[in-house]
N, C-alpha and C. Protein backbone atom coordinates (compact mmCIF):
# COMPACT_ATOMS: atom_id res chain seq x y z
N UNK A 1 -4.74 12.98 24.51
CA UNK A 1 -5.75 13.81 25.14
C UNK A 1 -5.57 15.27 24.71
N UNK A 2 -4.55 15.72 25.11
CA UNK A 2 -3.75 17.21 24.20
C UNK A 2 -4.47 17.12 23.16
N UNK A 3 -3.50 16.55 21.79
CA UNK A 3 -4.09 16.68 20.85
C UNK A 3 -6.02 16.59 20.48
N UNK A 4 -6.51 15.86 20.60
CA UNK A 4 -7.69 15.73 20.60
C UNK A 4 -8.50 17.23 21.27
N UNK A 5 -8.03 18.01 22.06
CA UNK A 5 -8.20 19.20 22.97
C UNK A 5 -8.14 20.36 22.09
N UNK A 6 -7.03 20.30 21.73
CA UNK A 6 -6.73 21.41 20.72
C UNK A 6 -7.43 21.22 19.38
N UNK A 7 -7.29 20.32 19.01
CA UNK A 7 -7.92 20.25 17.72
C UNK A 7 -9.37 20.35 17.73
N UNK A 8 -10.01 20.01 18.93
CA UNK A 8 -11.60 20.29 18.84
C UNK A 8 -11.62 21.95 19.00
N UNK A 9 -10.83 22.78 19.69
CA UNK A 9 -10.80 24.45 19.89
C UNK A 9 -10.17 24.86 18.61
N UNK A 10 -9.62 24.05 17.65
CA UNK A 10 -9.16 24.78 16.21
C UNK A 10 -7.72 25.69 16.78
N UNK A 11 -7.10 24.64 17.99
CA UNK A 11 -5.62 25.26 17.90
C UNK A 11 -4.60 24.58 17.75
N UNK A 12 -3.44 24.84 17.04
CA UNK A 12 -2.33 24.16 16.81
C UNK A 12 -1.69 23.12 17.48
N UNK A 13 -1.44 22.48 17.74
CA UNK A 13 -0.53 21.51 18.37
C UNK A 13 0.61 20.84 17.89
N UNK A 14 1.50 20.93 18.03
CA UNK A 14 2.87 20.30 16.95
C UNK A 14 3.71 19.78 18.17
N UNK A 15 4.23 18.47 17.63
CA UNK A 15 5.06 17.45 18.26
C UNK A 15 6.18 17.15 17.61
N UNK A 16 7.11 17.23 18.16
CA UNK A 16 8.52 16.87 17.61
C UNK A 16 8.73 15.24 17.37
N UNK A 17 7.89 14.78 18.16
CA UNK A 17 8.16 12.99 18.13
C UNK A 17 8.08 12.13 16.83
N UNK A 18 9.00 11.80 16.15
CA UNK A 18 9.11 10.88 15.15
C UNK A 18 7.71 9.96 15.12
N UNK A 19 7.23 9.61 13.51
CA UNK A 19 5.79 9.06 13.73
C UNK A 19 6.48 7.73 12.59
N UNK A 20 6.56 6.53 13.08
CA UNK A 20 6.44 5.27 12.19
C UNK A 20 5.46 5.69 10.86
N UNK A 21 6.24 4.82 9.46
CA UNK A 21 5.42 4.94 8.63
C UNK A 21 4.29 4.02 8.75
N UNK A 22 4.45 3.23 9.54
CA UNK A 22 3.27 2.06 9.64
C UNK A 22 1.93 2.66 10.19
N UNK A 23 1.72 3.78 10.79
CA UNK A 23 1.11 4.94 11.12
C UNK A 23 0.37 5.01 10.16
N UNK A 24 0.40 5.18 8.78
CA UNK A 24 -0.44 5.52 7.65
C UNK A 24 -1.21 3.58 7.27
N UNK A 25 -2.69 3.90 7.03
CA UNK A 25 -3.41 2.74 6.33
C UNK A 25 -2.82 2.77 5.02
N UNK A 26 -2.16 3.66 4.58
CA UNK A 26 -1.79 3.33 2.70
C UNK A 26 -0.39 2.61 3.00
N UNK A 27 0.18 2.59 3.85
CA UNK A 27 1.67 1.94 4.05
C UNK A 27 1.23 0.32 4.32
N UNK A 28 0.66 0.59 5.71
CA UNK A 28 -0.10 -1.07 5.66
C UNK A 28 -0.39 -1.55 4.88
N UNK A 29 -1.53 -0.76 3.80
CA UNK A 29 -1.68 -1.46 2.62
C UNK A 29 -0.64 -2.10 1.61
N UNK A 30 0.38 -1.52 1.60
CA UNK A 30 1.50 -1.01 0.53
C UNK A 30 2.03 -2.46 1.75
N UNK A 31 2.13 -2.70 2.68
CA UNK A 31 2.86 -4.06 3.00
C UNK A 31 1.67 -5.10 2.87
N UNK A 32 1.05 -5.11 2.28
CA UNK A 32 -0.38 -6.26 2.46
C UNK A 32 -0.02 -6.55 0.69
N UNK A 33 0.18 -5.76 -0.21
CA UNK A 33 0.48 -5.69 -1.33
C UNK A 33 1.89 -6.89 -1.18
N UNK A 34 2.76 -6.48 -0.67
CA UNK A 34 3.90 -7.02 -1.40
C UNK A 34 4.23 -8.58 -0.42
N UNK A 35 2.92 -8.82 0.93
CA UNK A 35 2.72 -10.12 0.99
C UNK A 35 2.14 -11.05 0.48
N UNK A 36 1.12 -10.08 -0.38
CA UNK A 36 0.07 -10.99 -1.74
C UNK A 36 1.30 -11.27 -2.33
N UNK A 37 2.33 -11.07 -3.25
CA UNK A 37 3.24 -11.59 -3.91
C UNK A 37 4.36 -12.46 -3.25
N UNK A 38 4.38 -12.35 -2.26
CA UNK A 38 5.19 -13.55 -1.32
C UNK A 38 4.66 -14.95 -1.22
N UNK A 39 3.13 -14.48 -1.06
CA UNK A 39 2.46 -15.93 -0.62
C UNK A 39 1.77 -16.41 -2.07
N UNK A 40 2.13 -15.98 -2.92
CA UNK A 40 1.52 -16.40 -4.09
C UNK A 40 0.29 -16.24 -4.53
N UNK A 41 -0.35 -15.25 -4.08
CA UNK A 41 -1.90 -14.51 -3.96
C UNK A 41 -2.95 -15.10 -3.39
N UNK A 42 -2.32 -15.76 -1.86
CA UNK A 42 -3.40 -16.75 -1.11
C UNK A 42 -4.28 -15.72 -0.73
N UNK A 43 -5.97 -16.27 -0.73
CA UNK A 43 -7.08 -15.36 -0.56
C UNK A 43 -6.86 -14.50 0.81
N UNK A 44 -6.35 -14.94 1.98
CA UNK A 44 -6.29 -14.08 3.08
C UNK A 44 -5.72 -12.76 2.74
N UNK A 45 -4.42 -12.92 1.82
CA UNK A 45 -3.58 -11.49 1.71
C UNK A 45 -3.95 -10.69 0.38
N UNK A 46 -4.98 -11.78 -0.38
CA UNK A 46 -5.57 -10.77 -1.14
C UNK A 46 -6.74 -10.06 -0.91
N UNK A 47 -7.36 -10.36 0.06
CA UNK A 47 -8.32 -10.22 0.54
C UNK A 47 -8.50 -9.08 1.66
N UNK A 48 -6.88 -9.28 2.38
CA UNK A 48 -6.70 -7.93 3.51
C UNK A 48 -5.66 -6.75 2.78
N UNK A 49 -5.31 -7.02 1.25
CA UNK A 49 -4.81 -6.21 0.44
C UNK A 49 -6.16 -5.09 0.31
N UNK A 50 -7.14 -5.94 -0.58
CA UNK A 50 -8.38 -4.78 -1.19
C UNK A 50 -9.50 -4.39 0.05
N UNK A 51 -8.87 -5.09 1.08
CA UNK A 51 -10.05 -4.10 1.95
C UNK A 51 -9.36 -2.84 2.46
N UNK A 52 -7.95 -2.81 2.27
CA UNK A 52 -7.30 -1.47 2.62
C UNK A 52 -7.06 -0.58 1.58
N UNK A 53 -7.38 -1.05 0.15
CA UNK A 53 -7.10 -0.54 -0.89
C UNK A 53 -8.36 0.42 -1.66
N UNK A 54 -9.63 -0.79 -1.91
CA UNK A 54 -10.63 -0.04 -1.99
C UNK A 54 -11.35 0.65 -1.71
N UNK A 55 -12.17 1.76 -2.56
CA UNK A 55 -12.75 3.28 -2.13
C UNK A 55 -14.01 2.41 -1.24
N UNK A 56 -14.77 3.33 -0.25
CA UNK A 56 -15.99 3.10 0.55
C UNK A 56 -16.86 2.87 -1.02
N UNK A 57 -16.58 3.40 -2.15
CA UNK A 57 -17.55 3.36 -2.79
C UNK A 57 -17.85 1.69 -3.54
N UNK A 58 -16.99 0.67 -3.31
CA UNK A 58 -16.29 -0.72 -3.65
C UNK A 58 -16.81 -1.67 -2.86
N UNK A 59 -17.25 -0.87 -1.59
CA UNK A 59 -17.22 -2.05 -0.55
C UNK A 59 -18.43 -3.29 -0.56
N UNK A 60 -19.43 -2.75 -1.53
CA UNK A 60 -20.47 -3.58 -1.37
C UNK A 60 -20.02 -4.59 -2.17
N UNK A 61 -19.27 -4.03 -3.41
CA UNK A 61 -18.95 -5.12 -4.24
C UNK A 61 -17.83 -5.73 -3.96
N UNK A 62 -16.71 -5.18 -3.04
CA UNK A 62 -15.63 -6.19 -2.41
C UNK A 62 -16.59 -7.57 -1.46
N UNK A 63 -17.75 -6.83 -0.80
CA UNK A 63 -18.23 -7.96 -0.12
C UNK A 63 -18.79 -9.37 -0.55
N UNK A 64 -19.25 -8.84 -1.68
CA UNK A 64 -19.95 -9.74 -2.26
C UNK A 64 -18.63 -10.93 -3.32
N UNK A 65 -17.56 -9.79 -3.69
CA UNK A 65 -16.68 -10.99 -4.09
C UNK A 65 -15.96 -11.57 -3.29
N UNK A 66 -15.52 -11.26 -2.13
CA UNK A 66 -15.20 -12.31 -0.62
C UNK A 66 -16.06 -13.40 -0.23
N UNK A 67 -17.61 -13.04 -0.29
CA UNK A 67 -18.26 -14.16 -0.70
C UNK A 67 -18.23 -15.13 -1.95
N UNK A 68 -18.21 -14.73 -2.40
CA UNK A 68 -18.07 -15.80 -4.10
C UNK A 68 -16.77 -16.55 -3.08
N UNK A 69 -15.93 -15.67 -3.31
CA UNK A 69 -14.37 -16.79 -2.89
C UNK A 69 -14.30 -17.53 -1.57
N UNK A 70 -14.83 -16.98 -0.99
CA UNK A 70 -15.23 -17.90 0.19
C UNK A 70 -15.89 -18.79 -0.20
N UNK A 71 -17.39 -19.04 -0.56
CA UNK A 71 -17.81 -20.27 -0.84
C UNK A 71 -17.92 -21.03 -2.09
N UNK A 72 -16.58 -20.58 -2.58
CA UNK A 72 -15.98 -21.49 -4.06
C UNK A 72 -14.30 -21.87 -3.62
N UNK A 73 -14.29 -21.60 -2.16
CA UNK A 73 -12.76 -22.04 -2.07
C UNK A 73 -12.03 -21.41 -2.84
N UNK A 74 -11.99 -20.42 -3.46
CA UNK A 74 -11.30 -19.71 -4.81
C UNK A 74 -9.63 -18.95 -3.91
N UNK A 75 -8.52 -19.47 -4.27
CA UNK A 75 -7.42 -18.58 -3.74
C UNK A 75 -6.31 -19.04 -4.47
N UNK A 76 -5.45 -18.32 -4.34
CA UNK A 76 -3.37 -18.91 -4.85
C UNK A 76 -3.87 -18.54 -6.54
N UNK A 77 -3.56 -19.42 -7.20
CA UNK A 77 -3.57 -19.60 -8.57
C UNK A 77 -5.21 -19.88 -9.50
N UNK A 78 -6.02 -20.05 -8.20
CA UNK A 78 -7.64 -19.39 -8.86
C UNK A 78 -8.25 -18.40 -9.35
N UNK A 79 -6.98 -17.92 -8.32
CA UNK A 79 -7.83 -15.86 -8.76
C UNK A 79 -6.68 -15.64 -9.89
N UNK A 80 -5.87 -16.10 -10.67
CA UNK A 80 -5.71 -16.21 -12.41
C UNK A 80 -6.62 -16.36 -13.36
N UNK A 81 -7.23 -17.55 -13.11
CA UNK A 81 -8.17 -17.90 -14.11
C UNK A 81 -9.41 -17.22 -14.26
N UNK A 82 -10.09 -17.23 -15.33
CA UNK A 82 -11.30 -16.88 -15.32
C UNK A 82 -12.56 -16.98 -14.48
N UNK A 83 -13.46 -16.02 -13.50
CA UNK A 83 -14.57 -16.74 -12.69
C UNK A 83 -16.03 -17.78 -13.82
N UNK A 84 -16.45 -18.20 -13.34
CA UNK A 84 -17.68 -18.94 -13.87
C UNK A 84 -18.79 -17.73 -14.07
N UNK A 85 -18.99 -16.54 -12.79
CA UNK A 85 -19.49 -16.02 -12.77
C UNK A 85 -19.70 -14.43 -13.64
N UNK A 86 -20.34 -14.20 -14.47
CA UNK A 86 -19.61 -13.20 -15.15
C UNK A 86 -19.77 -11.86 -14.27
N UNK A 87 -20.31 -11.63 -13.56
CA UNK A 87 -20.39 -10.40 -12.64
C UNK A 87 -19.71 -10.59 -11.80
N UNK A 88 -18.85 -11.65 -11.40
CA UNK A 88 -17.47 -12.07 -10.34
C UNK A 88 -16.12 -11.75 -11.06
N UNK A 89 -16.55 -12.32 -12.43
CA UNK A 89 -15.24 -12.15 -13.43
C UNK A 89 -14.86 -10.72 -13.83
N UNK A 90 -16.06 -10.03 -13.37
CA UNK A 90 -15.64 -8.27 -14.23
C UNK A 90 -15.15 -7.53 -12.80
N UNK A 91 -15.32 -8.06 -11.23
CA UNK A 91 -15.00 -7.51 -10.31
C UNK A 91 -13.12 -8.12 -10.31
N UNK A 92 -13.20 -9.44 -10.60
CA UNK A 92 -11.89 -10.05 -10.22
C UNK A 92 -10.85 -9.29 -11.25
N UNK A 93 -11.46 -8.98 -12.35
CA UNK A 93 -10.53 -8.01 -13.35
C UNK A 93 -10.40 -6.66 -13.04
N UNK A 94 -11.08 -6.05 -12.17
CA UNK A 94 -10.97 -4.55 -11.99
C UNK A 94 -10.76 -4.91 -10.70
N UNK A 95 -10.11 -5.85 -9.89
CA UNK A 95 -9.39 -5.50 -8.32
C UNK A 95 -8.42 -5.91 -8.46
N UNK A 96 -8.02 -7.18 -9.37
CA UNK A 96 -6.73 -7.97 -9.58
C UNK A 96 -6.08 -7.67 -10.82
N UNK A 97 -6.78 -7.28 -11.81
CA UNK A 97 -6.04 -7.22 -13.45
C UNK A 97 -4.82 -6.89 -13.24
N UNK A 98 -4.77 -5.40 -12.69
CA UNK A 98 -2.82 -5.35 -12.79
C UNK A 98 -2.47 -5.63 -11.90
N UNK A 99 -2.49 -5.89 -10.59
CA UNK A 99 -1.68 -7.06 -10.00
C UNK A 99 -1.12 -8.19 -10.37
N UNK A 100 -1.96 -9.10 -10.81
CA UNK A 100 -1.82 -10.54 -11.78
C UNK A 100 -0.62 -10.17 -13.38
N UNK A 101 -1.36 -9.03 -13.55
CA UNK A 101 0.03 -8.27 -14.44
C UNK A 101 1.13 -8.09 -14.23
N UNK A 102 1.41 -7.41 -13.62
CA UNK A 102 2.66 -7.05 -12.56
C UNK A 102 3.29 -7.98 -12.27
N UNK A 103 2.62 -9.14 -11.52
CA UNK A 103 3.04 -10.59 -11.05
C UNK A 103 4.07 -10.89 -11.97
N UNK A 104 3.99 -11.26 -13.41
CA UNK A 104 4.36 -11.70 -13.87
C UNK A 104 5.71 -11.62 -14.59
N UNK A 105 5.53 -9.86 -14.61
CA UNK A 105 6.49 -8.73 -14.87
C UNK A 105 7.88 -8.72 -13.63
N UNK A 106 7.12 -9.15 -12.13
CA UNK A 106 8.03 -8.90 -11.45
C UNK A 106 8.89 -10.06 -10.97
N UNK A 107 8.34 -11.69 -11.65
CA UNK A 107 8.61 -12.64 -11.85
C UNK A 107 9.94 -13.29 -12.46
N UNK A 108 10.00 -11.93 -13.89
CA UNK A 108 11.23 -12.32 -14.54
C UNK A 108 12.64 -11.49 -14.11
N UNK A 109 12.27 -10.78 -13.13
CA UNK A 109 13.37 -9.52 -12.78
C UNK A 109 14.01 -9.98 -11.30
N UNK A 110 15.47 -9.80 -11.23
CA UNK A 110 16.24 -10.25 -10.20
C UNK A 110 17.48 -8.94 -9.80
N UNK A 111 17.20 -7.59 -9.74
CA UNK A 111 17.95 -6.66 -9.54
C UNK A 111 17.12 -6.19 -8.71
N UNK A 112 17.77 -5.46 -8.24
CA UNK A 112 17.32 -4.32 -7.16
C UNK A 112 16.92 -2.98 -7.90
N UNK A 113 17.55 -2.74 -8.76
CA UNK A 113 17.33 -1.74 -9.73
C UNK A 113 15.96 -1.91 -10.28
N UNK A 114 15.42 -2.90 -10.97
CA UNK A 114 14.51 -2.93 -11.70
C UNK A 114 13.60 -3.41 -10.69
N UNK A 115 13.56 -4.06 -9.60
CA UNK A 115 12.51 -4.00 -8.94
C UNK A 115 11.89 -2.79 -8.29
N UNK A 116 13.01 -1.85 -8.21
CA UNK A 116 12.50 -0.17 -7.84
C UNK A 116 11.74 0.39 -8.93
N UNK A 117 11.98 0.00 -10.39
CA UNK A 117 11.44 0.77 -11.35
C UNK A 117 10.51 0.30 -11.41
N UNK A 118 9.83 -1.01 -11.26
CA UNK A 118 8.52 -1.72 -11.80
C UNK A 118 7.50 -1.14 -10.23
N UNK A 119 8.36 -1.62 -8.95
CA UNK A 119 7.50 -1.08 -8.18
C UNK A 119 6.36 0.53 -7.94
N UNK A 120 7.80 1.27 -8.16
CA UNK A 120 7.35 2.50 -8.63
C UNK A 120 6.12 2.72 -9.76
N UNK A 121 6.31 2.21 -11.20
CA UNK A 121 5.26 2.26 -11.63
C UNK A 121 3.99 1.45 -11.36
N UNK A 122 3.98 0.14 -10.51
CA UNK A 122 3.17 -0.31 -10.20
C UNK A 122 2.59 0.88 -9.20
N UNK A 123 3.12 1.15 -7.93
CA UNK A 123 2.02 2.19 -7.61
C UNK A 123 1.57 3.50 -7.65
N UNK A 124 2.05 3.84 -8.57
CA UNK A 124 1.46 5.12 -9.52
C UNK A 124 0.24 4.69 -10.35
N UNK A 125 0.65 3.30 -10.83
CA UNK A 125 -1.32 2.74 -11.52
C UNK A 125 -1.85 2.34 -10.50
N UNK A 126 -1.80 2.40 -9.43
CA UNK A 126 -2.75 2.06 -8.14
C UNK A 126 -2.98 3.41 -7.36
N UNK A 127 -2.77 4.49 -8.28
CA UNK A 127 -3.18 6.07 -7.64
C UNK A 127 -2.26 5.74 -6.31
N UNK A 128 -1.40 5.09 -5.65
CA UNK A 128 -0.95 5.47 -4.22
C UNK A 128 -0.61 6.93 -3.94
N UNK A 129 0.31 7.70 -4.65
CA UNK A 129 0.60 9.31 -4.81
C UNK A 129 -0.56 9.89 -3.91
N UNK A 130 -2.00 9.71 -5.40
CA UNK A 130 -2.97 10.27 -5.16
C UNK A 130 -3.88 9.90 -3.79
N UNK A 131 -3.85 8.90 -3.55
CA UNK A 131 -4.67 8.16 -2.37
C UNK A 131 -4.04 8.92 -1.09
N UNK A 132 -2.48 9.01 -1.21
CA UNK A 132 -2.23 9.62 -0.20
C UNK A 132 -2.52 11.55 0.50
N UNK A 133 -2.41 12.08 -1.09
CA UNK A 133 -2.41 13.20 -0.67
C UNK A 133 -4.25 13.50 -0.83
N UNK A 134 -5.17 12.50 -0.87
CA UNK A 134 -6.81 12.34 -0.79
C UNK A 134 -6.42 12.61 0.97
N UNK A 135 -5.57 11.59 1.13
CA UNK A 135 -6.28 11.53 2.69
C UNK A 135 -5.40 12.23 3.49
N UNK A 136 -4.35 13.14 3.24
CA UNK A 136 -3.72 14.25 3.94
C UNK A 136 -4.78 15.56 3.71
N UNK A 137 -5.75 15.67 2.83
CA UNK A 137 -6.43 16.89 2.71
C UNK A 137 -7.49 16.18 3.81
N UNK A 138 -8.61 15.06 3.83
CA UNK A 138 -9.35 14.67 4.89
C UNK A 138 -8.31 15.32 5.96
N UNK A 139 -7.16 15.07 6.27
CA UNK A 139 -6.89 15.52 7.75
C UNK A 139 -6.88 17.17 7.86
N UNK A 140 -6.60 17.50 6.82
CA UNK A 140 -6.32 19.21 6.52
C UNK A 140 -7.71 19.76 6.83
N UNK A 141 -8.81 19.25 6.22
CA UNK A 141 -10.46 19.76 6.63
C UNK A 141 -10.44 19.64 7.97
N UNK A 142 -9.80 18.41 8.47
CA UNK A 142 -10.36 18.43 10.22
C UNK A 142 -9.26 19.48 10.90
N UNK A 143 -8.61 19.79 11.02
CA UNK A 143 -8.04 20.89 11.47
C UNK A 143 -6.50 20.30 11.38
N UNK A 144 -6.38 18.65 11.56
CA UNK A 144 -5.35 17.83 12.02
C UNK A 144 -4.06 18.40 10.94
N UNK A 145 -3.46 19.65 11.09
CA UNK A 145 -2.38 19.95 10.09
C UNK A 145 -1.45 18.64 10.19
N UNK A 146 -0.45 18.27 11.40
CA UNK A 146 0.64 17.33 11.87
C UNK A 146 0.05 16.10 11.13
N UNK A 147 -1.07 15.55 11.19
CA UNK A 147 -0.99 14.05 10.48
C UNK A 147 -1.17 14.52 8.80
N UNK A 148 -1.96 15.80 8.25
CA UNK A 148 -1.49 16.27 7.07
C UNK A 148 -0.64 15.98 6.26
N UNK A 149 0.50 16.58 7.24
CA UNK A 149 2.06 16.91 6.53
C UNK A 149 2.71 15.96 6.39
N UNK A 150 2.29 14.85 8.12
CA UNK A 150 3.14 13.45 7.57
C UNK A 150 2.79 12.39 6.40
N UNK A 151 1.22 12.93 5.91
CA UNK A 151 0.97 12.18 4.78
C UNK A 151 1.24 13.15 3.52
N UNK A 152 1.73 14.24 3.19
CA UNK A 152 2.74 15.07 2.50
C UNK A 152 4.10 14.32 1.98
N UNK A 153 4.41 13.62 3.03
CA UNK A 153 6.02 12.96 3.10
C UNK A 153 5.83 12.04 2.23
N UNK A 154 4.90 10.97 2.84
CA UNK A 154 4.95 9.28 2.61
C UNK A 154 5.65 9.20 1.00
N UNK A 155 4.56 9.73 0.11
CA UNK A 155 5.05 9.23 -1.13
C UNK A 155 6.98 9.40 -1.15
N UNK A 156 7.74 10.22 -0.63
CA UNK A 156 8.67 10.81 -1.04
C UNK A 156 9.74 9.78 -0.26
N UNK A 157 9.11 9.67 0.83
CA UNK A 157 9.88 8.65 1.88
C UNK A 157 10.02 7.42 0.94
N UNK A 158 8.76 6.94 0.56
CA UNK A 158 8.44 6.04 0.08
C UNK A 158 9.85 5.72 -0.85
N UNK A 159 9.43 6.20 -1.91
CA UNK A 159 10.85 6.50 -3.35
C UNK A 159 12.20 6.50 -2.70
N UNK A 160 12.14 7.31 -1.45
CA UNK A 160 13.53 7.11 -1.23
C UNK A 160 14.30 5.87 -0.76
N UNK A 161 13.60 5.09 -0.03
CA UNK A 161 13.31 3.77 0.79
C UNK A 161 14.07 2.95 -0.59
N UNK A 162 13.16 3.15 -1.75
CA UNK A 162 13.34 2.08 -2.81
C UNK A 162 14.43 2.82 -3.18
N UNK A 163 14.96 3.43 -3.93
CA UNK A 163 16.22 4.67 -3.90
C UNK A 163 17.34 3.82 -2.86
N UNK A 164 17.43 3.76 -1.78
CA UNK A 164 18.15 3.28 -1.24
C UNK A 164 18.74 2.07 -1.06
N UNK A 165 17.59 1.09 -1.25
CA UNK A 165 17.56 -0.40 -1.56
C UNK A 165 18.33 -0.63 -2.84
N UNK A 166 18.37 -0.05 -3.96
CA UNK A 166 18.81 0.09 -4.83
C UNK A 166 20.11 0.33 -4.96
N UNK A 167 20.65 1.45 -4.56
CA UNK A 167 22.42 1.70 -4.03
C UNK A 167 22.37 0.81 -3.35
N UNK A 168 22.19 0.78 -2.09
CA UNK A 168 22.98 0.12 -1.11
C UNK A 168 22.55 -1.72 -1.09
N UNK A 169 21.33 -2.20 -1.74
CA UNK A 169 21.13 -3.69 -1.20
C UNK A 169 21.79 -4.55 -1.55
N UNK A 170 21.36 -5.50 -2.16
CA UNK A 170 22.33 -6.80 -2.48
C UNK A 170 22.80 -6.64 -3.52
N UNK A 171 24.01 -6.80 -4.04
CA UNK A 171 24.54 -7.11 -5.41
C UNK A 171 24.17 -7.67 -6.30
N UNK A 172 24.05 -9.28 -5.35
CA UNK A 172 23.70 -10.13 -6.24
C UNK A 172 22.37 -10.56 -6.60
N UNK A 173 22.09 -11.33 -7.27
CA UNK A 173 20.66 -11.11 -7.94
C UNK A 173 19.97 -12.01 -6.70
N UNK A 174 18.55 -11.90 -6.56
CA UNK A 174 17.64 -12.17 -5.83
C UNK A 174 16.37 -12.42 -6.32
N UNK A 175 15.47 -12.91 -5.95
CA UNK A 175 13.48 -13.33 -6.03
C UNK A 175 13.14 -12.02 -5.32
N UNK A 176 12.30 -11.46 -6.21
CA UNK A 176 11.13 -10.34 -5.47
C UNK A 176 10.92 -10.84 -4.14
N UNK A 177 10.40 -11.89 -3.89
CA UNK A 177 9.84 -12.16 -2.38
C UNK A 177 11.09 -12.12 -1.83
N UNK A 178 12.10 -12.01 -2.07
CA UNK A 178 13.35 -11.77 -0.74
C UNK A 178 13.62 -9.73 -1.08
N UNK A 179 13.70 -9.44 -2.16
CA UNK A 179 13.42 -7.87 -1.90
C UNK A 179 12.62 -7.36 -1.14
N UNK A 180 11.06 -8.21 -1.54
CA UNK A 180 9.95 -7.29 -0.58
C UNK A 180 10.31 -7.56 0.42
N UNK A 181 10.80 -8.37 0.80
CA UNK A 181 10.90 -8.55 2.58
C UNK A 181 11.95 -7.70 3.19
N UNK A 182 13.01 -6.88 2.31
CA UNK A 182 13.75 -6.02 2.71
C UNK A 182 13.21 -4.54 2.59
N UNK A 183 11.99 -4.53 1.73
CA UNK A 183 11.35 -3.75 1.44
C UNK A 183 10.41 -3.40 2.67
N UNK A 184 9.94 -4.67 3.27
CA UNK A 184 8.95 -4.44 4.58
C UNK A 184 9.74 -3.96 5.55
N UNK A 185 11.05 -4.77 5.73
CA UNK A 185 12.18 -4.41 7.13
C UNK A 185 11.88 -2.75 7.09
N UNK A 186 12.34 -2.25 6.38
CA UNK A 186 12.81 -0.63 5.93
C UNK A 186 11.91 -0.04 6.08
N UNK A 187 10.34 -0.39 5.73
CA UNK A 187 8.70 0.41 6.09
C UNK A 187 8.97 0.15 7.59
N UNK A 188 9.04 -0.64 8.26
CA UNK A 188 8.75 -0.78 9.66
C UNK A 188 9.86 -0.72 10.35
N UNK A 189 10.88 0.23 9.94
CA UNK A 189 12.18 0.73 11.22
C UNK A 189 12.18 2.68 10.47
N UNK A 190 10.83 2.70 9.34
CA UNK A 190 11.26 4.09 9.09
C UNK A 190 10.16 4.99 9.64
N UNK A 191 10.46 6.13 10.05
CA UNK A 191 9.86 7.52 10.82
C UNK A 191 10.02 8.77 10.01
N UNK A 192 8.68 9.58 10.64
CA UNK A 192 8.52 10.83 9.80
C UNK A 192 8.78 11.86 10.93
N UNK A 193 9.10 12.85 10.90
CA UNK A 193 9.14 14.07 11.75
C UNK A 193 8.36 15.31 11.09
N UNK A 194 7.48 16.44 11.45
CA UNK A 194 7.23 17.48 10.78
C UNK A 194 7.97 18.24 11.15
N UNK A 195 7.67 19.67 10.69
CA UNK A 195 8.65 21.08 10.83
C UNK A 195 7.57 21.87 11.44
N UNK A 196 7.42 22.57 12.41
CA UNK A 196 6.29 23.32 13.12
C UNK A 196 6.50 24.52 12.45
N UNK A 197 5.53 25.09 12.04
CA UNK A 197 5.39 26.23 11.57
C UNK A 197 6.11 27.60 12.18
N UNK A 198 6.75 28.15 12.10
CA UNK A 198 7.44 29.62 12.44
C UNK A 198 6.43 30.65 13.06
């Protein structure tokens, strides 16, 4: 109620209270991502991947390919192959191409090390960086500095998260789907704090 108060009068408000990264839609996303590769790209988690992923400007055409896959049964190891449809096939290549890429890349790798490096560049080609600091300026126009700054962090948190997994996780070698899942633990026990202005 506070907040909402102040921010409609254009005055400051700053909270000391630690904010979950799960707080941000690009983090959710960023765990919707690395359950598409757990479940083997069943249509539900690819499906609640690109509706958190794609721009408003996508959405007509995300809708229309949720339909195709919906009533072609299309999921798991379908959305590999080629569509029948060629205006399905040029959407399924520009929402999935490097995912299905990646897949395959992250398939042959069993370190902790190299799953930080591939991850990392995987979402740097998915603009995440950029997506995030898009939607810390949306909060900066509305006056909302505090949710701003905590989307300032994310990327950095982010790196460090994998940074850490890296020193400290398992030794021994492992399947991506048992990293990401140490990868999710760590998104959902980690918190941001801001610094209130002086």
């Amino acid at each position: 109620v506070f907040r909402h108060i102040f921010t409609r009068f254009g005055l400051p408000l700053f909270s000391d209270r630690r904010r979950p990264l799960l707080e941000s839609p690009m983090i959710r996303t960023l765990l919707s991502l690395l359950k598409l590769y757990q479940k083997g790209f069943r249509r539900e988690e690819v499906l609640s991947f690109l509706k958190g992923y794609v721009t408003q400007q996508q959405w007509e055409d995300l809708d229309r390919f949720e339909n195709y896959c919906f009533t072609r049964g299309i999921g798991g190891k379908a959305f590999k192959s080629p569509f029948e449809d060629a205006e399905m096939e040029e959407l399924r290549q520009d929402f999935l191409g490097v995912l299905l890429e990646y897949e395959d890349i992250l398939k042959k790798k069993e370190e902790p090390t190299e799953f930080e490096r591939i991850l990392r560049e995987l979402l740097i080609q998915l603009d995440f960086p950029q997506r995030l600091e898009e939607e810390a300026k949306v909060y900066e126009e509305r006056g909302e500095e505090e949710e701003a700054q905590l989307l300032h962090q994310l990327w950095e948190a982010m790196v460090e998260l994998l940074t850490q997994l890296s020193k400290t996780g398992p030794k021994e070698k492992l399947s991506f789907a048992a990293y990401s899942k140490l990868l999710e633990t760590g998104l959902k026990r980690m918190s941001l704090g801001i610094i209130p202005p002086s």
